[in-house]
C-alpha atoms as a PDB file:
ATOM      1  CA  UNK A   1     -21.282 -27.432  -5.278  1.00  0.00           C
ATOM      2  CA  UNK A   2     -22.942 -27.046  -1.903  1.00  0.00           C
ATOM      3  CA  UNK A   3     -20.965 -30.112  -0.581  1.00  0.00           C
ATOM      4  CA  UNK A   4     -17.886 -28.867  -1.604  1.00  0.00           C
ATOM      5  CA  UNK A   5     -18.030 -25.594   0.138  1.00  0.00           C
ATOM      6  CA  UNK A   6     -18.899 -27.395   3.894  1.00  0.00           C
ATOM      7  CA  UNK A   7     -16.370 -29.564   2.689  1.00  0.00           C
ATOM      8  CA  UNK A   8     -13.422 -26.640   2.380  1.00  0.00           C
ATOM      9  CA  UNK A   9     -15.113 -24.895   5.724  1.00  0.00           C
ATOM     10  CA  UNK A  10     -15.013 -27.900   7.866  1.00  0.00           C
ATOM     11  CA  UNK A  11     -11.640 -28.712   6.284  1.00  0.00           C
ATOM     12  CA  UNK A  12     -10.835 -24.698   6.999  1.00  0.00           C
ATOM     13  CA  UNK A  13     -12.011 -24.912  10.722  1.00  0.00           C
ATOM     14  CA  UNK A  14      -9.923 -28.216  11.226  1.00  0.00           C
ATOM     15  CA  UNK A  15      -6.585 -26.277   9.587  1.00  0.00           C
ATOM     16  CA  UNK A  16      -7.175 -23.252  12.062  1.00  0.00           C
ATOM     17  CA  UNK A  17      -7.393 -25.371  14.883  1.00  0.00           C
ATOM     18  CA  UNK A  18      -3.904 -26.999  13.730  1.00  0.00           C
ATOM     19  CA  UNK A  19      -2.118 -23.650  12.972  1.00  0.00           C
ATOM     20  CA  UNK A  20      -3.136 -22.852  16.443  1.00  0.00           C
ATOM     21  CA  UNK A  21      -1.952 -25.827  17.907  1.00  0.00           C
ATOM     22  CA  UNK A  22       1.498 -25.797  16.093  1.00  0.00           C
ATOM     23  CA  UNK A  23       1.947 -22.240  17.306  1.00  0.00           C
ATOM     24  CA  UNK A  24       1.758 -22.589  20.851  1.00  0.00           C
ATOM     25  CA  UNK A  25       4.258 -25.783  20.545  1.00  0.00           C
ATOM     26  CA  UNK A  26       6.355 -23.565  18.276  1.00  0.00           C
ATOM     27  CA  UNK A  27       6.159 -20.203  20.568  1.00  0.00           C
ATOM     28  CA  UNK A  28       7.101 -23.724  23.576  1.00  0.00           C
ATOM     29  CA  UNK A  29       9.948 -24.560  21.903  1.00  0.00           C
ATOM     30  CA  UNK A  30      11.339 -21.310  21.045  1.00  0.00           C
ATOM     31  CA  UNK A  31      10.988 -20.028  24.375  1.00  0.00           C
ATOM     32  CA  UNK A  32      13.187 -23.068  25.421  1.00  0.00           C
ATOM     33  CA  UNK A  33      15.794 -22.864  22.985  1.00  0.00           C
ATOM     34  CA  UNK A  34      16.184 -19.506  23.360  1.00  0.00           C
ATOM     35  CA  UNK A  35      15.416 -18.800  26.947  1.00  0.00           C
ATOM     36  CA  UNK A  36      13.308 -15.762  26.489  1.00  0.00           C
ATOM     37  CA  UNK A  37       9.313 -15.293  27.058  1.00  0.00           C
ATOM     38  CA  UNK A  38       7.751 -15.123  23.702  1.00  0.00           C
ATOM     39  CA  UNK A  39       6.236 -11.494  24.924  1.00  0.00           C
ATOM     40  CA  UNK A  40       9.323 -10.067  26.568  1.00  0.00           C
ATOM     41  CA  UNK A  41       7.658  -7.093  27.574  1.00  0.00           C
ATOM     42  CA  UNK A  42       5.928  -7.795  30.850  1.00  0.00           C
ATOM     43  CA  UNK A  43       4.339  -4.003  31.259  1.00  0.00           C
ATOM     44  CA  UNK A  44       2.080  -5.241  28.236  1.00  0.00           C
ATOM     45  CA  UNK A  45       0.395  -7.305  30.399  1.00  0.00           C
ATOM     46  CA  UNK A  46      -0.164 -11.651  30.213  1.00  0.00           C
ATOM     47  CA  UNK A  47      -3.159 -11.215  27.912  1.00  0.00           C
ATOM     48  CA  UNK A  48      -1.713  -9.791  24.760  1.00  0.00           C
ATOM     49  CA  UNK A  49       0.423 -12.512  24.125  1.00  0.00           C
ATOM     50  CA  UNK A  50      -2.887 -15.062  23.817  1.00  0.00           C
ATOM     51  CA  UNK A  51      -4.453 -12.026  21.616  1.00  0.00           C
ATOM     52  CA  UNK A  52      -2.049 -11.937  19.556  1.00  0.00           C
ATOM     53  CA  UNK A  53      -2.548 -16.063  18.688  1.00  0.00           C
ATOM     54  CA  UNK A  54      -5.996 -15.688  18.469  1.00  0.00           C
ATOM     55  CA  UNK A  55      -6.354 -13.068  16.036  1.00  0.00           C
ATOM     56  CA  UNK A  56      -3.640 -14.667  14.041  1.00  0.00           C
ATOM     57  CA  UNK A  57      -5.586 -17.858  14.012  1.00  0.00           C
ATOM     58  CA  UNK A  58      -9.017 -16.094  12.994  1.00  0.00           C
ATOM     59  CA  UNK A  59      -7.179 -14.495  10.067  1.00  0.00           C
ATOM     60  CA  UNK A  60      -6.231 -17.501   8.751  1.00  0.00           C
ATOM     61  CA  UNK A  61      -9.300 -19.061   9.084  1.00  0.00           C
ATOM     62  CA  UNK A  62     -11.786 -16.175   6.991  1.00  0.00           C
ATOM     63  CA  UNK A  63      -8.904 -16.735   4.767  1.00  0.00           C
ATOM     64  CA  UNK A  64      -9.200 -20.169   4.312  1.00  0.00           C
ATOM     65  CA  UNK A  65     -12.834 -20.048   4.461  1.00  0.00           C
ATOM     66  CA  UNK A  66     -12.450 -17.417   1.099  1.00  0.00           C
ATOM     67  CA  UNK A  67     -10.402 -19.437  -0.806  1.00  0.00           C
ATOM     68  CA  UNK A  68     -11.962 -22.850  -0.330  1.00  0.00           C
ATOM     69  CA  UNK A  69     -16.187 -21.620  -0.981  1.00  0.00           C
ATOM     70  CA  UNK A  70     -15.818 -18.898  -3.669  1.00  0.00           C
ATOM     71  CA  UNK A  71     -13.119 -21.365  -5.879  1.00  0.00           C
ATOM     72  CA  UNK A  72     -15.098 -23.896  -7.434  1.00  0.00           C
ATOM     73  CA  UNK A  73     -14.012 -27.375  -6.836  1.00  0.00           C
ATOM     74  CA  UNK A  74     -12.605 -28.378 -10.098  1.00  0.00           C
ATOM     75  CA  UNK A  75     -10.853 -25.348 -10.036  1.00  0.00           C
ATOM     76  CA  UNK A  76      -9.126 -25.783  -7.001  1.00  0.00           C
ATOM     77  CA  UNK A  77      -4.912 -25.160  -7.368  1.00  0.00           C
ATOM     78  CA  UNK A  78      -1.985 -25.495  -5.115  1.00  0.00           C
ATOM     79  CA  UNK A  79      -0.561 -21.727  -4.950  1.00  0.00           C
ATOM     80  CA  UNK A  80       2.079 -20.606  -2.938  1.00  0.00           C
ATOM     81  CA  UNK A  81       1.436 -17.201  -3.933  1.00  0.00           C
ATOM     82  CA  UNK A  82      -1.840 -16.576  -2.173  1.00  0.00           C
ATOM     83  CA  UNK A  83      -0.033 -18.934   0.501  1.00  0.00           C
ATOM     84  CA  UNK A  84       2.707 -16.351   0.801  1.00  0.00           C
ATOM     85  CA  UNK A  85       0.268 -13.754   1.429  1.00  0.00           C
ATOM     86  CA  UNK A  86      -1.935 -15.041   3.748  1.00  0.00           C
ATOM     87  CA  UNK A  87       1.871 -15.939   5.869  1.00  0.00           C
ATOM     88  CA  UNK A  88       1.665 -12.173   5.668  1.00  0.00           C
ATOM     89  CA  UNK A  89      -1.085 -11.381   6.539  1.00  0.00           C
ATOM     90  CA  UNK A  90      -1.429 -13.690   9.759  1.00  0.00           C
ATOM     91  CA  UNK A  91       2.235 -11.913  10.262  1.00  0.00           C
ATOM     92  CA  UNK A  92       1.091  -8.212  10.021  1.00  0.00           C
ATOM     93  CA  UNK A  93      -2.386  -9.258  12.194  1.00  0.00           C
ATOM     94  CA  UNK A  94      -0.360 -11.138  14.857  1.00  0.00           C
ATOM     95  CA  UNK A  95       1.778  -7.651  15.321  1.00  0.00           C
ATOM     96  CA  UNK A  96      -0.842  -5.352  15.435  1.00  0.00           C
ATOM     97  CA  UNK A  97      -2.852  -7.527  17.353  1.00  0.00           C
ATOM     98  CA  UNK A  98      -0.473  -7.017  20.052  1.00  0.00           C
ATOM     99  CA  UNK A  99       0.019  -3.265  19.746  1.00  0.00           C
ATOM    100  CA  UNK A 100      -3.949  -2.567  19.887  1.00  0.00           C
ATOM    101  CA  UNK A 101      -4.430  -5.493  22.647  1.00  0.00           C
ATOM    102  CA  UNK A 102      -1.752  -3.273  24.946  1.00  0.00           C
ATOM    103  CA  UNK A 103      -3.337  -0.058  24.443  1.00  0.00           C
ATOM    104  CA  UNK A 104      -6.899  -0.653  24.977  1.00  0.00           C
ATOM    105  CA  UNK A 105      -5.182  -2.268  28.351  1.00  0.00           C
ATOM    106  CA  UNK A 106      -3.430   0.877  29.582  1.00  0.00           C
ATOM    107  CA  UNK A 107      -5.098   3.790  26.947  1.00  0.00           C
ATOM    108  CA  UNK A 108      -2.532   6.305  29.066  1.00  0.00           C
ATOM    109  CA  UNK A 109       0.685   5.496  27.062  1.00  0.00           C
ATOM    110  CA  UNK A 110      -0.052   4.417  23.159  1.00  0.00           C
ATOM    111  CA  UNK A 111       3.203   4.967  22.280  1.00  0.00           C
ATOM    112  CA  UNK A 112       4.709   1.961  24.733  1.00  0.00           C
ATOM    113  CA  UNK A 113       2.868  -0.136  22.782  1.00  0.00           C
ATOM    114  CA  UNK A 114       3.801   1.282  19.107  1.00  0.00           C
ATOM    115  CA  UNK A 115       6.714   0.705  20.316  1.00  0.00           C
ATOM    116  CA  UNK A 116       6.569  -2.756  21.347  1.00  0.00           C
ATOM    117  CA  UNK A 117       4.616  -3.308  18.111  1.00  0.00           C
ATOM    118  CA  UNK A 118       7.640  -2.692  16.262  1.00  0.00           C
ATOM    119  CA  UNK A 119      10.130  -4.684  17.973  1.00  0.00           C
ATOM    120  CA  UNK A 120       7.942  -7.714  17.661  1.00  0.00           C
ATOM    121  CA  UNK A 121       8.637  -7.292  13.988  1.00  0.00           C
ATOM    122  CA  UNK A 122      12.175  -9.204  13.349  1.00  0.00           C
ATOM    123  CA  UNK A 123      11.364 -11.411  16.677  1.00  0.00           C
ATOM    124  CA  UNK A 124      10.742 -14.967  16.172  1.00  0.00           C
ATOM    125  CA  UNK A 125       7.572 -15.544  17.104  1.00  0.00           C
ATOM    126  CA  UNK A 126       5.828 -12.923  14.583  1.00  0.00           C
ATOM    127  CA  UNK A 127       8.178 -14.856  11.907  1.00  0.00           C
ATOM    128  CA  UNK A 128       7.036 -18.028  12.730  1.00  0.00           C
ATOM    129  CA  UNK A 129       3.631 -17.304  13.690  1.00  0.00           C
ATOM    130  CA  UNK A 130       3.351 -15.864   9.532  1.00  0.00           C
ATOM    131  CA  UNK A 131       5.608 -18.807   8.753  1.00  0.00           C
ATOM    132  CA  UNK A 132       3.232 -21.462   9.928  1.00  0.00           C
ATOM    133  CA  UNK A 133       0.439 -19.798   8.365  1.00  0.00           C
ATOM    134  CA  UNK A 134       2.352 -20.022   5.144  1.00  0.00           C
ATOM    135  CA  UNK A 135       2.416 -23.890   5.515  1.00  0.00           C
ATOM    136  CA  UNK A 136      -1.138 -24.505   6.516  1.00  0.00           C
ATOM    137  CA  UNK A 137      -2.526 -22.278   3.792  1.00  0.00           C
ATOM    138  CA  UNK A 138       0.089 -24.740   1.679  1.00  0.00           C
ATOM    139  CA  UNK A 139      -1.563 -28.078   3.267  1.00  0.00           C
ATOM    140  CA  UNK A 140      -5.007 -26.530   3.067  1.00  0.00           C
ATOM    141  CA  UNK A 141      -5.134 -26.201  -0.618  1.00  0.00           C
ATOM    142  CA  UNK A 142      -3.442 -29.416  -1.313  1.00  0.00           C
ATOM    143  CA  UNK A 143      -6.378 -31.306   1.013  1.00  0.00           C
ATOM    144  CA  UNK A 144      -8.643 -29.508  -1.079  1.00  0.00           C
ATOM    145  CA  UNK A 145      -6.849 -30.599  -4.555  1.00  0.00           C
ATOM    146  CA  UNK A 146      -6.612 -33.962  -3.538  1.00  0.00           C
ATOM    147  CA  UNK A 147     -10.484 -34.458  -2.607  1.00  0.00           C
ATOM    148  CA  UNK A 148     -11.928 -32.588  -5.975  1.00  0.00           C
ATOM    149  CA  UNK A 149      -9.467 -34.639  -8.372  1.00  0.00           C
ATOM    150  CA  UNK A 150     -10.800 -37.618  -6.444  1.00  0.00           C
ATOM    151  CA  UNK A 151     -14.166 -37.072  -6.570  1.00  0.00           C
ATOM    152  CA  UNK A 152     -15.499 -38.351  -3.245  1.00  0.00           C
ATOM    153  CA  UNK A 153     -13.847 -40.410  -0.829  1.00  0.00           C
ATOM    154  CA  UNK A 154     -10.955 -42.338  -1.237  1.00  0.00           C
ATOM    155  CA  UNK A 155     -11.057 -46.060  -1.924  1.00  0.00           C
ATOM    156  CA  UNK A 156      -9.030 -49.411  -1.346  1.00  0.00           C
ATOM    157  CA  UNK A 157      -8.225 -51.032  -4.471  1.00  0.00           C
ATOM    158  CA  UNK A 158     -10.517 -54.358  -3.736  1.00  0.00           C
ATOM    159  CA  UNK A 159     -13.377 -51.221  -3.726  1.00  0.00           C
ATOM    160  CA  UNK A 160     -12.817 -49.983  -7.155  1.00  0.00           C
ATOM    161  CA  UNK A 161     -15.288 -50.928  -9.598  1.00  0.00           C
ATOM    162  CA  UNK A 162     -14.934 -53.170 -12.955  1.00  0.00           C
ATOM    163  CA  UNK A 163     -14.983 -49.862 -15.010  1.00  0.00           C
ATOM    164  CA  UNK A 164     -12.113 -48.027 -13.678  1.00  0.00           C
END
């Protein structure tokens, strides 16, 4: 049991660190093919945009953490339910990431940054940024499926014993 939970937290740490990565290319290519700055406001200042990715990304990963150490192993499912709402999560996080970020920047105006909070909503970075989490949280549970059905690592058919 104790293997399989630094198994799911390493495996958790690993799937952070990709969601993260395949924002930034994703917020990249956006910002190309639609030839806008991912954080159009500039009076919000350059830092709230890398905020905003961060606590995203540290969302996912007490999420991930959760759901890989407190299911046991054999118990382990595929569900795109809890997927869903950790996508919503990292979605809801990622937006008010960037409305708090702003204000304890410039406290004197709160509501500029309600404001901007709010019009992130239907932009494409806060749907993709929940979108992606959706997926990893999808690939994360399947890694873990695939290693507890396995039961250890895998192994080339010339490896398999007379028994099996």
């Amino acid at each position: 049991m104790r293997d399989e939970r630094a198994y799911a937290t390493v495996v958790a740490f690993f799937a952070a660190g990709l969601y993260a990565a395949l924002v930034v290319a994703a917020f990249g290519l956006i910002s190309l093919a639609a030839e806008t700055d991912v954080v159009t406001d500039p009076a919000v200042g350059p830092l709230v945009g890398p905020v905003m990715v961060v606590a995203a990304t540290l969302m996912l990963l007490v999420f991930l953490i959760v759901l890989g150490t407190r299911v046991p192993g054999d118990r382990q499912k595929v569900s795109p339910g809890v997927a869903f709402g950790v996508g919503v999560a990292c979605y809801a996080v990622f937006i008010a990431a960037g409305g708090i970020a702003g204000a304890l920047g410039h406290p004197g105006d709160p509501l500029h940054y309600v404001l901007f909070a709010l019009g992130e909503l239907l932009r494409w970075p806060a749907i993709t940024a929940g979108v992606l989490a959706f997926l990893v949280t999808l690939l994360y549970q399947l890694v873990l499926v695939g290693r507890f059905r396995q039961r250890g690592r895998p192994r080339w058919p010339w490896e398999q014993e007379d028994g099996e």
